[in-house]
C-alpha atoms as a PDB file:
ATOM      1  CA  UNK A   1     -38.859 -10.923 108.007  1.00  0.00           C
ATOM      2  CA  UNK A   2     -42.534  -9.883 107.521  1.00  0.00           C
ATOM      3  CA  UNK A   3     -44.004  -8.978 110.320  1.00  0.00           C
ATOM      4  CA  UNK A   4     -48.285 -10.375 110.651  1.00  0.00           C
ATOM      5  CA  UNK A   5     -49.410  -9.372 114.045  1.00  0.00           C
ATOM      6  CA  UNK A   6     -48.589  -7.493 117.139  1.00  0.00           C
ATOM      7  CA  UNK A   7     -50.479  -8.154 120.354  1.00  0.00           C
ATOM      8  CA  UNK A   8     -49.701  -8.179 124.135  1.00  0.00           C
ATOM      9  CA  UNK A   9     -45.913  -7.475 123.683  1.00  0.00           C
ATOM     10  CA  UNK A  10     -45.877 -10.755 121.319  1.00  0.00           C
ATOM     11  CA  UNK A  11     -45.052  -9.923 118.147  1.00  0.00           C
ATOM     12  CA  UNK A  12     -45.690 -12.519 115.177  1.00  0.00           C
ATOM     13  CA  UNK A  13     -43.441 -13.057 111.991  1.00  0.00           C
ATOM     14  CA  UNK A  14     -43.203 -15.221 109.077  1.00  0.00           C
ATOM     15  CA  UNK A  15     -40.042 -15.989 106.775  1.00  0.00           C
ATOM     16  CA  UNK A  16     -40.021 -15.751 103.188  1.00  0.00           C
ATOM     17  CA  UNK A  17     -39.017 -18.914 102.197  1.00  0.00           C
ATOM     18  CA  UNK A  18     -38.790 -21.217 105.305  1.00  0.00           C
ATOM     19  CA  UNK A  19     -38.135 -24.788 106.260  1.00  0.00           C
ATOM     20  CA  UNK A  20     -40.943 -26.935 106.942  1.00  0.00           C
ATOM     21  CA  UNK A  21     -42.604 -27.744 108.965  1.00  0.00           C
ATOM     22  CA  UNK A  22     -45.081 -25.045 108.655  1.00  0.00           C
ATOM     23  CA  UNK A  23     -44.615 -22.889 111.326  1.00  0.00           C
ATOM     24  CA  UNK A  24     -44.646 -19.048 112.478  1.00  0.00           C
ATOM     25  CA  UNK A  25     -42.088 -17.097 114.601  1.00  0.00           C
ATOM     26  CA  UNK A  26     -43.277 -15.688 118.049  1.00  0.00           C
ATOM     27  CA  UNK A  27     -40.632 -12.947 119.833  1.00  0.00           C
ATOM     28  CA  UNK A  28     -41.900 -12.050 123.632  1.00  0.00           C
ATOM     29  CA  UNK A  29     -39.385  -9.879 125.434  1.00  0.00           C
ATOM     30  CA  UNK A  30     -36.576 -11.685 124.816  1.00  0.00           C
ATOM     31  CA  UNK A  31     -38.224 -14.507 124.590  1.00  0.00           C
ATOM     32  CA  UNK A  32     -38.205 -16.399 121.380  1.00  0.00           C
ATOM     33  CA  UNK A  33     -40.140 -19.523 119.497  1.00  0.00           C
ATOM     34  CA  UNK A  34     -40.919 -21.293 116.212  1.00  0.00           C
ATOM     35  CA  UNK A  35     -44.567 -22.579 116.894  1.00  0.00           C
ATOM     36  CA  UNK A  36     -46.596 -24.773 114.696  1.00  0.00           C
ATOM     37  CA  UNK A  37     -48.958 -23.190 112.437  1.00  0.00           C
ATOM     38  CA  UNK A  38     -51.773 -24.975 114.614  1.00  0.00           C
ATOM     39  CA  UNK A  39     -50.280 -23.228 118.035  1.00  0.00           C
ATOM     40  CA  UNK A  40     -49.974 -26.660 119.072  1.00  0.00           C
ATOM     41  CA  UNK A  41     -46.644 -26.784 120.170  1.00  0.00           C
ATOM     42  CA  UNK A  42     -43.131 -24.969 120.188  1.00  0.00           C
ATOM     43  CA  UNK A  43     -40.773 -26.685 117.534  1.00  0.00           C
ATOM     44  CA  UNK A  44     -37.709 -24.638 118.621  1.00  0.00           C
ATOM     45  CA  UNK A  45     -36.845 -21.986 121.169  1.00  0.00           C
ATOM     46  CA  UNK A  46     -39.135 -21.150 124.829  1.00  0.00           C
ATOM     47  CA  UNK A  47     -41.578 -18.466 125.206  1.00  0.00           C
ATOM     48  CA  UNK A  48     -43.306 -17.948 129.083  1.00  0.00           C
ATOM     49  CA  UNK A  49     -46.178 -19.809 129.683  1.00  0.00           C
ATOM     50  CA  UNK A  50     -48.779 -16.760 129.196  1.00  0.00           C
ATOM     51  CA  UNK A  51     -47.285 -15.575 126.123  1.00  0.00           C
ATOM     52  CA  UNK A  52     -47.100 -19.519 124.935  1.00  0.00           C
ATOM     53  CA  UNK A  53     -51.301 -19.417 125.852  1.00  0.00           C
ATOM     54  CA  UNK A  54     -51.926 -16.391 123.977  1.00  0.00           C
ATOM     55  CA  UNK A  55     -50.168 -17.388 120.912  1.00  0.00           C
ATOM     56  CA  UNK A  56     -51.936 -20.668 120.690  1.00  0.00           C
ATOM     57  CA  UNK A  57     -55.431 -18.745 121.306  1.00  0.00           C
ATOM     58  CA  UNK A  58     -54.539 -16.103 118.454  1.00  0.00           C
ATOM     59  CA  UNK A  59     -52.941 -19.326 116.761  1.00  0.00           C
ATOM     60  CA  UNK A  60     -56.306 -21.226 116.714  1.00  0.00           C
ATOM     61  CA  UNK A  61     -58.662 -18.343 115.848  1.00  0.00           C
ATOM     62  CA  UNK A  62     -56.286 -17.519 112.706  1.00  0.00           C
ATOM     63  CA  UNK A  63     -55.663 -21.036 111.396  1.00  0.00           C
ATOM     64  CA  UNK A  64     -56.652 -20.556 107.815  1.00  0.00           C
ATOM     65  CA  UNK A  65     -55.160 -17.069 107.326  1.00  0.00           C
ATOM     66  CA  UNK A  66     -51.577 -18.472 108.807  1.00  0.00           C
ATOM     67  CA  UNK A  67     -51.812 -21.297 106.436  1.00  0.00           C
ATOM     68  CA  UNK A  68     -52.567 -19.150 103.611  1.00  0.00           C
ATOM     69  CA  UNK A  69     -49.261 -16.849 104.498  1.00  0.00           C
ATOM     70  CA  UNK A  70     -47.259 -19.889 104.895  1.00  0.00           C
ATOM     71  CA  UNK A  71     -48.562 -20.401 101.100  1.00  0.00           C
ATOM     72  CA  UNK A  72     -47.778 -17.210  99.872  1.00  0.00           C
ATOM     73  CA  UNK A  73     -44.096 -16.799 102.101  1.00  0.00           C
ATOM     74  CA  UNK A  74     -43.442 -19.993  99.780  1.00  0.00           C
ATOM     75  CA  UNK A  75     -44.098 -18.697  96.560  1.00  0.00           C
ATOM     76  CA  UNK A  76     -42.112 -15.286  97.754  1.00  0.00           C
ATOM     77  CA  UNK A  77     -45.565 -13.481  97.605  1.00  0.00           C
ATOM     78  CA  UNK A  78     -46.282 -10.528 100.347  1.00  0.00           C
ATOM     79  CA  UNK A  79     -47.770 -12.166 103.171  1.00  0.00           C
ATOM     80  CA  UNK A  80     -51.247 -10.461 104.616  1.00  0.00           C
ATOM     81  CA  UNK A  81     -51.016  -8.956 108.155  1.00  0.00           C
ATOM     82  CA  UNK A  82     -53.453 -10.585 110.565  1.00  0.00           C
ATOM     83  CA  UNK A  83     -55.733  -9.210 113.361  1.00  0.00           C
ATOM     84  CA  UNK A  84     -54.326  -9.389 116.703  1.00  0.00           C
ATOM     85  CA  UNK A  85     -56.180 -10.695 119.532  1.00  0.00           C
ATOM     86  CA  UNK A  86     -58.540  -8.188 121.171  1.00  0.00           C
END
């Protein structure tokens, strides 16, 4: 499982293929979450409320890139690591 992004203890992975929706993984602690590729919500799993926040912020500031990922995770291509939040 690729991993895109590290920030704050939340660490950020894609599959290579996976079901749609389009969607990310989020791991906090032990903590765990499928979250739209918007940030907007939590398909499957809980993460605290914090590390929920942060995702969607680094969620909404990376919007195209995750899309693009999703794309390539599709296709089997390498995904791209993305910035973390500062």
């Amino acid at each position: 499982m690729p991993r895109l992004c590290e920030f704050y203890g939340i660490v950020i992975y894609m599959y290579r293929p996976d079901h749609p929706p389009a969607h990310f993984h989020a791991k906090y602690g032990e903590h765990w979450a499928q979250v739209s590729i918007d940030g907007s919500s939590i398909i499957e799993g809980q993460l605290p409320a914090r590390a929920f926040r942060l995702v969607q912020e680094w969620a909404r500031l990376h919007q195209a890139e995750l899309a693009a990922d999703w794309e390539r995770a599709q296709r089997l291509e390498p995904l791209v690591p993305i910035d973390p939040l500062p």
